[in-house]
N, C-alpha and C. Protein backbone atom coordinates (compact mmCIF):
# COMPACT_ATOMS: atom_id res chain seq x y z
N UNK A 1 -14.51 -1.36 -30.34
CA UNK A 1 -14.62 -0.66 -29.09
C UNK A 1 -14.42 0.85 -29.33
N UNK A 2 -13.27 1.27 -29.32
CA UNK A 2 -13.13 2.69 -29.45
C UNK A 2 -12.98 3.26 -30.94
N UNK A 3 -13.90 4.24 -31.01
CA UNK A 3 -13.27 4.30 -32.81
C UNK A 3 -12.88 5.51 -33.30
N UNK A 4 -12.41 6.68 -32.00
CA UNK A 4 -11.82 7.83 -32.22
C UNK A 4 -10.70 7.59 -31.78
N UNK A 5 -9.58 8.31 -32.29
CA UNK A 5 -7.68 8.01 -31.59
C UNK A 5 -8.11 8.41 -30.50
N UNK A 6 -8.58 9.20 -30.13
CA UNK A 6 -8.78 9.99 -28.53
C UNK A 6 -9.38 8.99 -27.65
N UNK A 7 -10.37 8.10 -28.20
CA UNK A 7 -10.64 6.97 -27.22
C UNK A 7 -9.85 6.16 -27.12
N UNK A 8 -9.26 5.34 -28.34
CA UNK A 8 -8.09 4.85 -28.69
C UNK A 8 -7.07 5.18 -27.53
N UNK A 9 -6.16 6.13 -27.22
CA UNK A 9 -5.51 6.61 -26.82
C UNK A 9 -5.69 6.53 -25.07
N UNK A 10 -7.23 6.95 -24.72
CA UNK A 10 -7.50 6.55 -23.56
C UNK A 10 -7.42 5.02 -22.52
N UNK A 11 -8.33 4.80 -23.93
CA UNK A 11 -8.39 3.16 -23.75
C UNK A 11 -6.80 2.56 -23.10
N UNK A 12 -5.81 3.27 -24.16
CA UNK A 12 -4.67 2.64 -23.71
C UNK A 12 -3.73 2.90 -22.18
N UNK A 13 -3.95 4.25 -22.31
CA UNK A 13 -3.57 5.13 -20.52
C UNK A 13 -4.60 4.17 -19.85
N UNK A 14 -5.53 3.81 -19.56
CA UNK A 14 -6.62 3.26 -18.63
C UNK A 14 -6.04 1.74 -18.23
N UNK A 15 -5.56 1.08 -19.45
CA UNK A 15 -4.49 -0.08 -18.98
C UNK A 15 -3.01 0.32 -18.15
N UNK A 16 -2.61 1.27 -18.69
CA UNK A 16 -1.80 1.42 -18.23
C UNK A 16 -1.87 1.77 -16.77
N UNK A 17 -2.45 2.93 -16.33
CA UNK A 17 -3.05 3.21 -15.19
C UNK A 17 -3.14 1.88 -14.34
N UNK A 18 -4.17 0.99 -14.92
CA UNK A 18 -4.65 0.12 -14.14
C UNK A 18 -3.12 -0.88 -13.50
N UNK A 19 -2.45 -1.19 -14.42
CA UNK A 19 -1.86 -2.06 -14.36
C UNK A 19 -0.68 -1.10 -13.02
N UNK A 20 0.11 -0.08 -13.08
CA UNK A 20 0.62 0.71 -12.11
C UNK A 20 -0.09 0.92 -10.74
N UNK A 21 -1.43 0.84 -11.24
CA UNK A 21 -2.32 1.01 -9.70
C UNK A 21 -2.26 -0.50 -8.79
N UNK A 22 -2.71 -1.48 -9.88
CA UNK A 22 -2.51 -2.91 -9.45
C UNK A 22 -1.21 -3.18 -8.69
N UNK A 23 -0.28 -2.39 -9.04
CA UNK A 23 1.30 -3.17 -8.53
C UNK A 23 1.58 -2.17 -7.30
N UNK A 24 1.45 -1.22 -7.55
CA UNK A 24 0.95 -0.26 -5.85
C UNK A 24 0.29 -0.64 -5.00
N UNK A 25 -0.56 -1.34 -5.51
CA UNK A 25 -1.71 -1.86 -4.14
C UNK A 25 -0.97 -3.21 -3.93
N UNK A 26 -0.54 -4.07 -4.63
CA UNK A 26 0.26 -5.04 -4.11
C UNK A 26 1.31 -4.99 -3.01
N UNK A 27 2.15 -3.62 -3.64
CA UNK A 27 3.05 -3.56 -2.66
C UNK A 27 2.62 -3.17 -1.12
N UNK A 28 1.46 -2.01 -1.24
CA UNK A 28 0.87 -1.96 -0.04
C UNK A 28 0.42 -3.08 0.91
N UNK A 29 0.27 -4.13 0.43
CA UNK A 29 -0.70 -5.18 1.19
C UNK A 29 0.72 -6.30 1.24
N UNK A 30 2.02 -6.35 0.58
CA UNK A 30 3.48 -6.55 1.39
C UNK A 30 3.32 -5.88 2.11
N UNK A 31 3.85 -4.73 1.97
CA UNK A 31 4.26 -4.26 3.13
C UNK A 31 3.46 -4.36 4.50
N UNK A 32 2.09 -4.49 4.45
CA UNK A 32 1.04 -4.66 5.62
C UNK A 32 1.44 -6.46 6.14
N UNK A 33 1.66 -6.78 5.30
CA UNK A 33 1.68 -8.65 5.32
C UNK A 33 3.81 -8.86 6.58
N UNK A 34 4.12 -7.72 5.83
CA UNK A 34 5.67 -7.99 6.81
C UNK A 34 5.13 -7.87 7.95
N UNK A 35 4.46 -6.46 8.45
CA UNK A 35 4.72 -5.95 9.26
C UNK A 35 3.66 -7.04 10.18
N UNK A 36 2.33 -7.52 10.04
CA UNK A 36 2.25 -8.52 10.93
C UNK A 36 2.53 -9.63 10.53
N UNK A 37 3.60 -10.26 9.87
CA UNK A 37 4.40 -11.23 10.26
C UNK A 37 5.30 -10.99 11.65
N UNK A 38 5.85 -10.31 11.15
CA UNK A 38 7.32 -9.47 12.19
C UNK A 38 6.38 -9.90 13.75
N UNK A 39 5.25 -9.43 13.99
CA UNK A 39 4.86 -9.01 15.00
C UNK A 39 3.65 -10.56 15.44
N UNK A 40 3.97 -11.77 14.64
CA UNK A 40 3.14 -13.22 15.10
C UNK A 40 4.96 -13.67 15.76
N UNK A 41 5.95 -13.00 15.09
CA UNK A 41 7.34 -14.08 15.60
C UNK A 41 7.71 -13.34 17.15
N UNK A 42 6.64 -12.21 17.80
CA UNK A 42 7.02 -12.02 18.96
C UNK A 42 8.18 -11.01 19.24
N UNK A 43 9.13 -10.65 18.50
CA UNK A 43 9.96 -9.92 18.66
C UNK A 43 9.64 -8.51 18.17
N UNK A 44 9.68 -7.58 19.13
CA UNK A 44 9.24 -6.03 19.05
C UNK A 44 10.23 -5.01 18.27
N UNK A 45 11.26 -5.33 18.75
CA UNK A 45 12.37 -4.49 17.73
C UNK A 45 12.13 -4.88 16.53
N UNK A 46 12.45 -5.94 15.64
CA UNK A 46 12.35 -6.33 14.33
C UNK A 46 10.97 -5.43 13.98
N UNK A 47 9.97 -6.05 14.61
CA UNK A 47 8.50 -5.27 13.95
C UNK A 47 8.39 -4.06 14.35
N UNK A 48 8.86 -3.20 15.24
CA UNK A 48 9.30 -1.69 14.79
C UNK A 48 10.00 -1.35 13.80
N UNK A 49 11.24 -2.33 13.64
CA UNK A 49 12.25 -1.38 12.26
C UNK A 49 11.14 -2.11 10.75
N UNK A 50 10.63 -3.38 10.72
CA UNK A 50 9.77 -3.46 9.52
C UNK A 50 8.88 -2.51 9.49
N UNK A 51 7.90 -1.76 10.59
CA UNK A 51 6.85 -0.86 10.24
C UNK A 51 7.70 0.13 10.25
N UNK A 52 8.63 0.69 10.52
CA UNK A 52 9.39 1.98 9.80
C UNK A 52 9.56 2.43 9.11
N UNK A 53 9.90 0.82 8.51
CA UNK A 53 9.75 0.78 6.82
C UNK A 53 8.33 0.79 5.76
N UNK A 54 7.73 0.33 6.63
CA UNK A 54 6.23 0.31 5.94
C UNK A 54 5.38 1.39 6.09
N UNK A 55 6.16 2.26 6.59
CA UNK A 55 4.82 3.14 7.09
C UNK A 55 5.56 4.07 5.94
N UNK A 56 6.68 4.57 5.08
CA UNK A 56 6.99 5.23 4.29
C UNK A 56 5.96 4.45 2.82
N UNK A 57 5.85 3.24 2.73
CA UNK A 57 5.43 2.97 1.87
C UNK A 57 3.68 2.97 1.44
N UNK A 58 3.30 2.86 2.81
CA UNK A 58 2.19 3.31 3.03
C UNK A 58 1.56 4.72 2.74
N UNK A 59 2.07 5.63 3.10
CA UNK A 59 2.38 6.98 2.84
C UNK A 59 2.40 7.43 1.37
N UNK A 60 3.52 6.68 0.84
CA UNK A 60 3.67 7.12 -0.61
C UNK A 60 2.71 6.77 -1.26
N UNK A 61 2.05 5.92 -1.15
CA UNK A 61 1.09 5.29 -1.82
C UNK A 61 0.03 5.83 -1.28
N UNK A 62 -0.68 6.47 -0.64
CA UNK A 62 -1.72 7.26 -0.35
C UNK A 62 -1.67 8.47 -0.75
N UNK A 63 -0.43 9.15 -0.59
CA UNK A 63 0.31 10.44 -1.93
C UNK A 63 -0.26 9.89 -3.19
N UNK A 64 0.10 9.08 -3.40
CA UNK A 64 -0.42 8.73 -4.68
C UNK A 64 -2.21 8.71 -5.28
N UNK A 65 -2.31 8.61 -4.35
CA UNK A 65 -4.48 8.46 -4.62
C UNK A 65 -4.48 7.25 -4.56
N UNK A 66 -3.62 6.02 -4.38
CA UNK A 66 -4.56 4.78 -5.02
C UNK A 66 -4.92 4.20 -3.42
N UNK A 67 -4.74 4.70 -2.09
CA UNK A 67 -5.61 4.72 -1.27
C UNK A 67 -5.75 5.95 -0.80
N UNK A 68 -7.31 5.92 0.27
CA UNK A 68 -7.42 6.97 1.11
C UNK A 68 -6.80 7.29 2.04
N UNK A 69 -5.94 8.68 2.02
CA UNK A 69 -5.25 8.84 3.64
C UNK A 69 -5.86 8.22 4.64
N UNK A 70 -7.15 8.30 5.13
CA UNK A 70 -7.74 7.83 5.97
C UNK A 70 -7.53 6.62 6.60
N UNK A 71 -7.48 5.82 5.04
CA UNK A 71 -7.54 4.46 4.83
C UNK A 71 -6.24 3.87 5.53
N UNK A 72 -5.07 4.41 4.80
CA UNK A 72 -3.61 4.58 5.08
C UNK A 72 -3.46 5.08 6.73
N UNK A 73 -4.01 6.05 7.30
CA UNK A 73 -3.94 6.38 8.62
C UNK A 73 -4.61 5.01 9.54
N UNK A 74 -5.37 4.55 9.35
CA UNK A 74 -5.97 3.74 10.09
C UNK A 74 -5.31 2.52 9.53
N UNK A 75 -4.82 1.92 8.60
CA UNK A 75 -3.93 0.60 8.39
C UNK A 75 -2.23 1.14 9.26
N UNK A 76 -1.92 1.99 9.40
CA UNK A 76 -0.64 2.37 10.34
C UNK A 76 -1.00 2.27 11.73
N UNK A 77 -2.44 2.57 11.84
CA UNK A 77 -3.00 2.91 13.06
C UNK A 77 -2.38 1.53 13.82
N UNK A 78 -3.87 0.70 13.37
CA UNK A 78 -3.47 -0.46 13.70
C UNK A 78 -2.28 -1.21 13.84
N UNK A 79 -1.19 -1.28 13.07
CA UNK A 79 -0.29 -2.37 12.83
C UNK A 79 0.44 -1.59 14.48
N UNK A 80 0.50 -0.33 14.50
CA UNK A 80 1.56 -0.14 15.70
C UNK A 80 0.93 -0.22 16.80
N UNK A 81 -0.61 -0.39 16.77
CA UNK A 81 -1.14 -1.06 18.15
C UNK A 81 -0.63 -2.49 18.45
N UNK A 82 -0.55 -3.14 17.06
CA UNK A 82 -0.20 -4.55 17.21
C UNK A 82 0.85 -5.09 17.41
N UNK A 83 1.61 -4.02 17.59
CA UNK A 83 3.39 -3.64 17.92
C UNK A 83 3.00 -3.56 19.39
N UNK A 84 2.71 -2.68 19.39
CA UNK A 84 2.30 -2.10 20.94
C UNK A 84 1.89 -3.22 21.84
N UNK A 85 0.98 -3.74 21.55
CA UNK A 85 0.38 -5.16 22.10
C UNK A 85 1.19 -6.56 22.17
N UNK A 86 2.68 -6.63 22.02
CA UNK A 86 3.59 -7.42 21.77
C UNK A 86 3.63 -7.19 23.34
């Protein structure tokens, strides 16, 4: 596959990368998965203080690049309509 150290070297950041990006996006899609749980058990307080919490994590992780603010604005969007709609 690679047969300069410099590809070599890439090759290896590109796993690495991947594998840090993979566990970020996991946590993003917890944290999306609490927050409408919280909010199928009917109780509005609980699923306000879980998206309180989720919406920092959401955030950081769109700081990060591995989603689009956009993306991130409109997954917050929603969940606190779905709060709202309790």
């Amino acid at each position: 596959m690679a047969n300069t150290a410099q590809a070599r070297k890439r090759a290896r950041q590109a796993t690495e990368r991947r594998s840090q990006n993979m566990s970020l996006r996991s946590e993003l899609r917890t944290a999306i998965k609490k927050v409408r749980k919280a909010v199928t058990t009917g109780d509005k307080a609980a699923a306000q203080a879980v998206f309180k919490e989720s919406q920092s994590v959401i955030d950081s992780i769109a700081d990060k690049r591995i989603i689009h603010k956009n993306a991130a604005a409109r997954h917050k969007s929603r969940l606190s309509a779905a709060i709202k709609g309790i």
